[in-house]
N, C-alpha and C. Protein backbone atom coordinates (compact mmCIF):
# COMPACT_ATOMS: atom_id res chain seq x y z
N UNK A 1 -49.65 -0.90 20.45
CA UNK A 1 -49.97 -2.29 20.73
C UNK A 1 -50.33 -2.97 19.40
N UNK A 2 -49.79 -3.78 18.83
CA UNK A 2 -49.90 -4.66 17.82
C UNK A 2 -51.07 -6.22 18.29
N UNK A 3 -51.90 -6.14 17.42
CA UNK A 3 -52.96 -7.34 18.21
C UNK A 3 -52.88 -8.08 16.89
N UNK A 4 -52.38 -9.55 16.68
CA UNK A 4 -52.40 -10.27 15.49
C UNK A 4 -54.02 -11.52 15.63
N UNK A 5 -54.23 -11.50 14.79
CA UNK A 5 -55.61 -11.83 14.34
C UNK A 5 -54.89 -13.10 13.45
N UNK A 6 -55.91 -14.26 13.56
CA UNK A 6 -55.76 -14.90 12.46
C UNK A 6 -56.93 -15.52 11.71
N UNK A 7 -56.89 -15.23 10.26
CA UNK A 7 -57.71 -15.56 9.70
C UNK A 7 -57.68 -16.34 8.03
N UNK A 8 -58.28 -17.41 8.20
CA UNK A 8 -57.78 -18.29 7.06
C UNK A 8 -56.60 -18.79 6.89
N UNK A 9 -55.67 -18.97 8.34
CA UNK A 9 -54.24 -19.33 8.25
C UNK A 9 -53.26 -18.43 7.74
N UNK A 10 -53.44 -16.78 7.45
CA UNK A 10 -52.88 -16.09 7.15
C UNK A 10 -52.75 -15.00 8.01
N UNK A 11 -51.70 -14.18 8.95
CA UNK A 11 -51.93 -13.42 9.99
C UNK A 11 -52.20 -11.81 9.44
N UNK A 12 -53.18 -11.72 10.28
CA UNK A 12 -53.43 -10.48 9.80
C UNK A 12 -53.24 -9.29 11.51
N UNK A 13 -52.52 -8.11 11.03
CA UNK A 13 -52.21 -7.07 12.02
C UNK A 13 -53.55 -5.65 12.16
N UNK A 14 -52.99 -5.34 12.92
CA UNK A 14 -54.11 -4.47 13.05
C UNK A 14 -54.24 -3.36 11.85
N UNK A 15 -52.59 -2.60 12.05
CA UNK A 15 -52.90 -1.79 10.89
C UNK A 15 -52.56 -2.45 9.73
N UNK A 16 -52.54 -3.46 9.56
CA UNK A 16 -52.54 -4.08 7.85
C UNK A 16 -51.24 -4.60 7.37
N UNK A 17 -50.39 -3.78 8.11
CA UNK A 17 -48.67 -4.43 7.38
C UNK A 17 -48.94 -5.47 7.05
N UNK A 18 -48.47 -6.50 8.18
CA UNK A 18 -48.14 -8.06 8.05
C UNK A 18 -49.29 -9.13 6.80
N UNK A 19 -50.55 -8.54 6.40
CA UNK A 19 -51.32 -9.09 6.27
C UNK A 19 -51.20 -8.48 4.50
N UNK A 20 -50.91 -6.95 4.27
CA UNK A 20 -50.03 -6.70 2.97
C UNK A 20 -48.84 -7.95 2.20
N UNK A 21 -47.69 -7.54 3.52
CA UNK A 21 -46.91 -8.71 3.19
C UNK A 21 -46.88 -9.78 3.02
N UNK A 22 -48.11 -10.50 3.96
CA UNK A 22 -48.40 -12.20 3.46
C UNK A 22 -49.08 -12.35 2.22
N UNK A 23 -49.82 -11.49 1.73
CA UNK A 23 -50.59 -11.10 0.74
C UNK A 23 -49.91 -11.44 -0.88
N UNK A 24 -48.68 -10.38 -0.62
CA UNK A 24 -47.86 -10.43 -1.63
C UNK A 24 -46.93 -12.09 -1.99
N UNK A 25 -46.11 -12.41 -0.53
CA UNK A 25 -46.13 -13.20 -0.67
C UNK A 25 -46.90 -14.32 -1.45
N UNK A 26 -48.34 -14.91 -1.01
CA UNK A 26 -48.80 -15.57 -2.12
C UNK A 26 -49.03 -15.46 -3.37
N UNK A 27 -49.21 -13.96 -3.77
CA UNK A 27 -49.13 -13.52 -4.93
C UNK A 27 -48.29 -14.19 -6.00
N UNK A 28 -46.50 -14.16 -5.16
CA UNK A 28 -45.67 -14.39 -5.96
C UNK A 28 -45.11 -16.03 -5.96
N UNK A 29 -45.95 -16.51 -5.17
CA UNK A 29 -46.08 -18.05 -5.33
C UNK A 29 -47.12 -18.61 -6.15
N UNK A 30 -48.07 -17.96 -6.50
CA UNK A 30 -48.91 -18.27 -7.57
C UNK A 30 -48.71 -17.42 -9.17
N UNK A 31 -47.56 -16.77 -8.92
CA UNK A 31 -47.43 -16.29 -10.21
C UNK A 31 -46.19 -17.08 -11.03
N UNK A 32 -46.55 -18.41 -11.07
CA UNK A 32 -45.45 -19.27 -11.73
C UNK A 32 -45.23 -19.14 -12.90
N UNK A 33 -44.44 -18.09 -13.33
CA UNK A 33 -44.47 -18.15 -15.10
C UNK A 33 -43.31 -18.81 -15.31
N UNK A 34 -43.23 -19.29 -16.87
CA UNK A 34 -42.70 -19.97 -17.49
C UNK A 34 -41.78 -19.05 -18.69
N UNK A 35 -41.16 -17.79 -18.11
CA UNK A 35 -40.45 -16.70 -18.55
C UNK A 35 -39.60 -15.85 -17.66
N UNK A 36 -38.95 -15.54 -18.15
CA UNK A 36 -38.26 -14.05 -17.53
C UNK A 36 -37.96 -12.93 -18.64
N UNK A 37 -38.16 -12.24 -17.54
CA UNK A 37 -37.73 -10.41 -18.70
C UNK A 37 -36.90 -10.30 -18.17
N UNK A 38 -35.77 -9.59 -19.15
CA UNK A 38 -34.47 -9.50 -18.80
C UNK A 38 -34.75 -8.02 -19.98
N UNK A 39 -33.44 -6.77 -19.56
CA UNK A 39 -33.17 -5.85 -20.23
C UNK A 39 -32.13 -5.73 -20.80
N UNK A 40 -32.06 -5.55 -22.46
CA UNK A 40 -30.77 -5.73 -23.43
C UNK A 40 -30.75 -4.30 -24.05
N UNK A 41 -29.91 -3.88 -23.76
CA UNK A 41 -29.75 -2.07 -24.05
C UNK A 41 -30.82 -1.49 -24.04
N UNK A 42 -31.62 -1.34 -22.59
CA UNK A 42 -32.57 -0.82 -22.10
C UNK A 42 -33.95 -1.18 -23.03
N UNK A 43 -34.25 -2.14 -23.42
CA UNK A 43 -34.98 -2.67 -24.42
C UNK A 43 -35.44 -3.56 -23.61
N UNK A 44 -37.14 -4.22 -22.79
CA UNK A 44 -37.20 -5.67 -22.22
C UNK A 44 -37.01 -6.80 -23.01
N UNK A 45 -37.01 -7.68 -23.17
CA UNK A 45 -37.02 -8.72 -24.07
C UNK A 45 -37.78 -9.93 -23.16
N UNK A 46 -38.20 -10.85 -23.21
CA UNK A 46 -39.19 -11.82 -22.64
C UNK A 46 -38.55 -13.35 -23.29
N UNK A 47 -37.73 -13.65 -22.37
CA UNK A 47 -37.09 -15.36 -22.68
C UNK A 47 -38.10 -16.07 -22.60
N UNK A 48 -38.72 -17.53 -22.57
CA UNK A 48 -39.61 -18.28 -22.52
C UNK A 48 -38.31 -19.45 -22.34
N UNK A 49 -38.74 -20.09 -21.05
CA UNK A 49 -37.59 -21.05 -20.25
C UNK A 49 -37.49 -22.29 -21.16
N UNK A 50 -38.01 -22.26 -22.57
CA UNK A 50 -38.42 -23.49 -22.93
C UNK A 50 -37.21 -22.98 -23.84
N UNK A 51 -37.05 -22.15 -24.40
CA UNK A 51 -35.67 -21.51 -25.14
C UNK A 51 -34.47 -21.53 -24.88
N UNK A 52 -34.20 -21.42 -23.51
CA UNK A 52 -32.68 -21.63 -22.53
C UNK A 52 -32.16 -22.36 -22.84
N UNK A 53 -31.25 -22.59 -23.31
CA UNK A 53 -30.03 -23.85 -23.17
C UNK A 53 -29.20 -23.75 -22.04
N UNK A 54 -28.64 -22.44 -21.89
CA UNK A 54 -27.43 -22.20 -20.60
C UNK A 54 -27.36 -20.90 -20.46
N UNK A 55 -27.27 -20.77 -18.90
CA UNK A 55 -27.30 -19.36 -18.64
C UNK A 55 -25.67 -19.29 -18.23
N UNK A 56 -24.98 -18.41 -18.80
CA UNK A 56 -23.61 -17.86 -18.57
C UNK A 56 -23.23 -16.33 -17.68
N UNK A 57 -22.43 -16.40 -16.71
CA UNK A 57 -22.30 -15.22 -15.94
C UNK A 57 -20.75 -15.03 -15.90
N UNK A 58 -20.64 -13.55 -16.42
CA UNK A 58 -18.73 -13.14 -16.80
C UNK A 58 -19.07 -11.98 -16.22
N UNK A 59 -18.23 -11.79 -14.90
CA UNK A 59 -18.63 -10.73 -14.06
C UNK A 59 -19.93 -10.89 -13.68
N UNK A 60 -20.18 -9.22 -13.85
CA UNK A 60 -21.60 -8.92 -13.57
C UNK A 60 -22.53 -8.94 -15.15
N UNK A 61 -22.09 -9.57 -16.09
CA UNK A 61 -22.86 -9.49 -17.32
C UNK A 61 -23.16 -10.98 -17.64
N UNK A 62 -24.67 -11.03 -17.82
CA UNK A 62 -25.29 -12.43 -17.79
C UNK A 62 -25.41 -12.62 -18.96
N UNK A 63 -25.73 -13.62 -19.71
CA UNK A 63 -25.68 -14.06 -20.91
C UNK A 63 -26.32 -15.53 -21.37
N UNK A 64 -27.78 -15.42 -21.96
CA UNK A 64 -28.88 -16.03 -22.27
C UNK A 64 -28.43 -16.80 -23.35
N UNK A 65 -28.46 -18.02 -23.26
CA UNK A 65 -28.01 -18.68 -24.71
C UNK A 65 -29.09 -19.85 -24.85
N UNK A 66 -29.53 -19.18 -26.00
CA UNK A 66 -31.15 -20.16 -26.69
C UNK A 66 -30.72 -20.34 -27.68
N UNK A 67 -32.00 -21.91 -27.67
CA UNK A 67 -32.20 -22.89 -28.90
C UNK A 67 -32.10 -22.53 -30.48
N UNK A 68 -32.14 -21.12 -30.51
CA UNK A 68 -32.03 -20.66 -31.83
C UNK A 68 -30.97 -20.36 -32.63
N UNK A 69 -29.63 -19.98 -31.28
CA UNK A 69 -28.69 -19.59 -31.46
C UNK A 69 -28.43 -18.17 -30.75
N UNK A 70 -29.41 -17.66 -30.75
CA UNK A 70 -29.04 -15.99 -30.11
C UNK A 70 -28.65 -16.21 -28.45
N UNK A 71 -27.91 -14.91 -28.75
CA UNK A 71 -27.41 -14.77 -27.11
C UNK A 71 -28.02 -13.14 -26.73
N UNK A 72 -28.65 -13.56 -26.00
CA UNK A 72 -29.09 -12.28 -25.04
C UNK A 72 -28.27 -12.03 -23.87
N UNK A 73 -27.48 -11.01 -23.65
CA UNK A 73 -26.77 -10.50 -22.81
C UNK A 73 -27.56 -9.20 -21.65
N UNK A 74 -27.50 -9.32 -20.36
CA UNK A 74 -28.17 -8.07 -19.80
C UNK A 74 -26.66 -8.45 -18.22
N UNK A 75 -27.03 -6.83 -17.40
CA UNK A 75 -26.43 -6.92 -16.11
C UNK A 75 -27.71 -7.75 -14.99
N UNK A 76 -27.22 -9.02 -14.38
CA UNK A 76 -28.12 -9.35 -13.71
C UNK A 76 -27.00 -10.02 -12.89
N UNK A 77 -27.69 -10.49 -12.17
CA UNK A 77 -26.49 -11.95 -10.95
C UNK A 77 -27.17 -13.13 -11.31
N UNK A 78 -27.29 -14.32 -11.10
CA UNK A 78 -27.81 -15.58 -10.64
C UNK A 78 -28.76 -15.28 -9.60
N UNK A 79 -28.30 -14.65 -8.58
CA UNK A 79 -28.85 -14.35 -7.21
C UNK A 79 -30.30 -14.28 -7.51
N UNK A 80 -30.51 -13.08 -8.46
CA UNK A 80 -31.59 -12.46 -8.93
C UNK A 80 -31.98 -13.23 -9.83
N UNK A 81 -31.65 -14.28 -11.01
CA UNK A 81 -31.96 -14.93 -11.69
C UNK A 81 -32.79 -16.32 -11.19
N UNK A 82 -32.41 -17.03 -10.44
CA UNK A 82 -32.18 -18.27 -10.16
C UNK A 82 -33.52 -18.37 -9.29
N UNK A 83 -34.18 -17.54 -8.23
CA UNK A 83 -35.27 -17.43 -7.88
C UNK A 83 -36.59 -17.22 -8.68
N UNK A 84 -36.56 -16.84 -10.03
CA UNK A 84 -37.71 -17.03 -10.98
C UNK A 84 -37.60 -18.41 -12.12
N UNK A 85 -36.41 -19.19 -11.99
CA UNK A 85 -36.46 -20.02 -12.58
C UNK A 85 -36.73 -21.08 -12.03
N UNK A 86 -37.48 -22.10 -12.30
CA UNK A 86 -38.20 -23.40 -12.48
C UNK A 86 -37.32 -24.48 -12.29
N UNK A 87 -37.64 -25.59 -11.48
CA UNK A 87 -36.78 -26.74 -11.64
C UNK A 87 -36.68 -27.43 -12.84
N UNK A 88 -36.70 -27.09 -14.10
CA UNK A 88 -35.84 -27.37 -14.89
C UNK A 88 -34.28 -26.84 -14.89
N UNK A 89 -33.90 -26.18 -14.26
CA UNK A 89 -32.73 -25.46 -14.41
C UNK A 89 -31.95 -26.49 -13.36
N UNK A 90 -30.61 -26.09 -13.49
CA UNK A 90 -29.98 -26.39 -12.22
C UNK A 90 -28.69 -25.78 -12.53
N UNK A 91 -28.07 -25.44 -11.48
CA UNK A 91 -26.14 -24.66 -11.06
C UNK A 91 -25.57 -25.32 -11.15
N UNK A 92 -24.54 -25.67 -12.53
CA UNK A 92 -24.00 -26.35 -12.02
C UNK A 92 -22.68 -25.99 -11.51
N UNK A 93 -21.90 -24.92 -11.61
CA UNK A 93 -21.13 -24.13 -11.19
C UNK A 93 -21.53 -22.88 -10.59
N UNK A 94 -20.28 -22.32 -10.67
CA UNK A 94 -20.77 -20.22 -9.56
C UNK A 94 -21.29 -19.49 -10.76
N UNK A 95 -21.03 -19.62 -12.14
CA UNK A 95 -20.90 -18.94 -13.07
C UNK A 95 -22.07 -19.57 -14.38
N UNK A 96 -22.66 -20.91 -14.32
CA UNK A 96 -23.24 -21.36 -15.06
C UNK A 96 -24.49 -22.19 -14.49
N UNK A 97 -25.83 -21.98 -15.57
CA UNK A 97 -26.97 -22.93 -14.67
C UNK A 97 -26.92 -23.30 -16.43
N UNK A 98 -28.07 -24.74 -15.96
CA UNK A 98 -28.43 -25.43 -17.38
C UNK A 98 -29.66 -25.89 -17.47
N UNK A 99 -30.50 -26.03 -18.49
CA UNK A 99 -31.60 -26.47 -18.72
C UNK A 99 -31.63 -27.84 -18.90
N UNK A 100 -32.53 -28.78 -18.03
CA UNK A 100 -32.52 -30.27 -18.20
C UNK A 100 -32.72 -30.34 -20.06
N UNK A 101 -33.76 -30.18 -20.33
CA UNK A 101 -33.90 -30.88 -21.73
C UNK A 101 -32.88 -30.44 -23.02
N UNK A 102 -31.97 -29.51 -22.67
CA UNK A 102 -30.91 -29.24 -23.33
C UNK A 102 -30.00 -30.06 -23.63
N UNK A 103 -29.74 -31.31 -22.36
CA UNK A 103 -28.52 -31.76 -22.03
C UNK A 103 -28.70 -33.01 -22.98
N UNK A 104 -27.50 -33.26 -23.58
CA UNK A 104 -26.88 -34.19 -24.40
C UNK A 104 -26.73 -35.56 -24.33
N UNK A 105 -25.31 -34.83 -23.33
CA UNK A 105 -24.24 -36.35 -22.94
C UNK A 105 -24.11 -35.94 -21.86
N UNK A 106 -23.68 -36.84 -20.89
CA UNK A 106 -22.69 -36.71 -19.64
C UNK A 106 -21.78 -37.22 -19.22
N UNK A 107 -20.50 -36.99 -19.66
CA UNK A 107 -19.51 -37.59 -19.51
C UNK A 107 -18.99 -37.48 -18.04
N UNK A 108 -18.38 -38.02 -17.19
CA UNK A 108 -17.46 -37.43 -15.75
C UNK A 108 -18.28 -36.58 -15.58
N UNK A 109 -17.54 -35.12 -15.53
CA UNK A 109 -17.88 -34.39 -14.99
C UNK A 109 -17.85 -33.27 -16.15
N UNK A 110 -18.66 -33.63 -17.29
CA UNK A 110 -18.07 -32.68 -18.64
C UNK A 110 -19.79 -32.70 -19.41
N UNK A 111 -20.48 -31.78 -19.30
CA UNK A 111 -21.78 -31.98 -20.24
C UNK A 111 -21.66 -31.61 -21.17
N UNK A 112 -22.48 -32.10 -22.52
CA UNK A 112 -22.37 -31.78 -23.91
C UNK A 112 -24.01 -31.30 -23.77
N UNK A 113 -23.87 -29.55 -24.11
CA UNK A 113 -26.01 -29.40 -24.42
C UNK A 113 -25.51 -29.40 -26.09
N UNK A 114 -26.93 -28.68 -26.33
CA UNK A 114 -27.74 -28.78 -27.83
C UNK A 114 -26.10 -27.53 -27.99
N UNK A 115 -25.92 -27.81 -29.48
CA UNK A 115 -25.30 -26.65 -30.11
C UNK A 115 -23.43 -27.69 -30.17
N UNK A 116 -23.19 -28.28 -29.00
CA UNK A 116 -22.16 -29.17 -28.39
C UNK A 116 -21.00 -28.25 -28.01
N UNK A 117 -21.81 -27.73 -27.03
CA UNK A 117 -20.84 -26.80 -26.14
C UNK A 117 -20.54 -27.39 -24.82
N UNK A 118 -19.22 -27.65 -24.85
CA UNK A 118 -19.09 -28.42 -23.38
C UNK A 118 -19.00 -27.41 -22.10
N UNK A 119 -19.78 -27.80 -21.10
CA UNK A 119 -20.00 -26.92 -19.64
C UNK A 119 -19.56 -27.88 -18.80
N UNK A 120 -19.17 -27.71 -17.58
CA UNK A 120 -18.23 -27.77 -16.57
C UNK A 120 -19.33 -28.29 -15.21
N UNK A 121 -19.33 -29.47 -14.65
CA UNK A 121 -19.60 -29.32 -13.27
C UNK A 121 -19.04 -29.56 -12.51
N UNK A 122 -19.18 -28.80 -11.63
CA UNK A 122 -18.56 -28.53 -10.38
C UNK A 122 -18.30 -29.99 -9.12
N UNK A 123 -17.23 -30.10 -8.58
CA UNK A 123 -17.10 -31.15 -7.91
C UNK A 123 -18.27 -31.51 -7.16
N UNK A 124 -18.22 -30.36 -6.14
CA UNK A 124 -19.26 -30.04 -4.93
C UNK A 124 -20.75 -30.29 -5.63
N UNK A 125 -21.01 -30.37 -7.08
CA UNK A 125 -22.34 -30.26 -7.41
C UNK A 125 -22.87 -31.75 -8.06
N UNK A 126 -21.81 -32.71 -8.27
CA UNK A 126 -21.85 -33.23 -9.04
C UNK A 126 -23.32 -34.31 -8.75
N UNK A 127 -22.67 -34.56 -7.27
CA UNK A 127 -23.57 -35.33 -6.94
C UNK A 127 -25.25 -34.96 -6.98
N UNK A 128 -24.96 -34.02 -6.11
CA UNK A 128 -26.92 -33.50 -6.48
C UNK A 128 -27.07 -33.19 -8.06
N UNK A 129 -26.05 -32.69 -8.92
CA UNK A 129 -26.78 -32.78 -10.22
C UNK A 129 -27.00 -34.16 -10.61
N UNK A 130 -26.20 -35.26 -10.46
CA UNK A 130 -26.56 -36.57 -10.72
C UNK A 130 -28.33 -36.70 -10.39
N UNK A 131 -28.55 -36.74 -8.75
CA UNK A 131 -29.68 -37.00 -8.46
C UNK A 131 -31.16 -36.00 -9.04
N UNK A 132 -30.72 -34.73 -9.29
CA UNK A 132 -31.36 -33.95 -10.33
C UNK A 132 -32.05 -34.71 -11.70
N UNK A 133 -30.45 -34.62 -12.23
CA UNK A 133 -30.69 -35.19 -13.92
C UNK A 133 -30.98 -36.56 -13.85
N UNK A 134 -31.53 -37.32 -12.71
CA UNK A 134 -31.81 -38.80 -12.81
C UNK A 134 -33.48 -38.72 -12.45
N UNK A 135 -33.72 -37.67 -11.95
CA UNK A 135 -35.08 -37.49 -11.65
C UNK A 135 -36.44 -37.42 -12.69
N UNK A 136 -35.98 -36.86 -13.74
CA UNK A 136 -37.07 -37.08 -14.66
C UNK A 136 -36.31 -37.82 -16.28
């Protein structure tokens, strides 16, 4: 018999599961960092989102491209990426996200970031990136 309890707006179970899991949950809503670790030939390395210019995905190999010039390459997806990053970012394709304060120009449908590498948006995206990149 499972008897749910509630306390402080958070449910708590008898033997503890559910109340573990909500637990964690907030955990990882209050752990808003302003980084990701990513692994480059089994080495961590620690991006700081303020560095990003554009995140690039060829296959399954992701590819970090910062303000400095370096490219950090690791195996990751978006999938897995895109949930620790911050609304500064946005998709604008299957294969590419971008950092607002990177961005240049915007031509059509053709962005110029820092470095003047032109990236691609997507038909389907155009519009919500409009309303995105008009937001701040």
């Amino acid at each position: 018999m499972d008897l749910n309890l509630f306390y402080l707006g958070s449910a708590l179970s008898v033997n503890g599961c559910l109340a573990r899991r909500n637990l964690k949950q907030l955990r990882l809503k209050r752990m808003k960092r302003n980084y990701i670790v990513v692994r480059e030939k089994k080495k961590p390395i620690k991006i700081v989102f303020e560095a990003i210019v554009y995140i690039d995905v060829d296959d399954h190999l992701t590819t970090f491209h910062c303000t400095n010039g370096d490219c950090i390459s690791c195996i990751m997806s978006l999938k897995e990426i895109i949930p620790v990053l911050d609304e500064e970012f946005f998709r604008i394709n299957r294969s590419q996200v971008v950092h607002r304060d990177e961005i240049v120009a915007l031509n059509e449908r053709e962005l110029i970031v820092v470095g003047d590498k032109k990236l691609t948006v997507a038909c389907r995206q155009l519009k919500k990136f409009k309303d995105w990149f008009s937001e701040n």
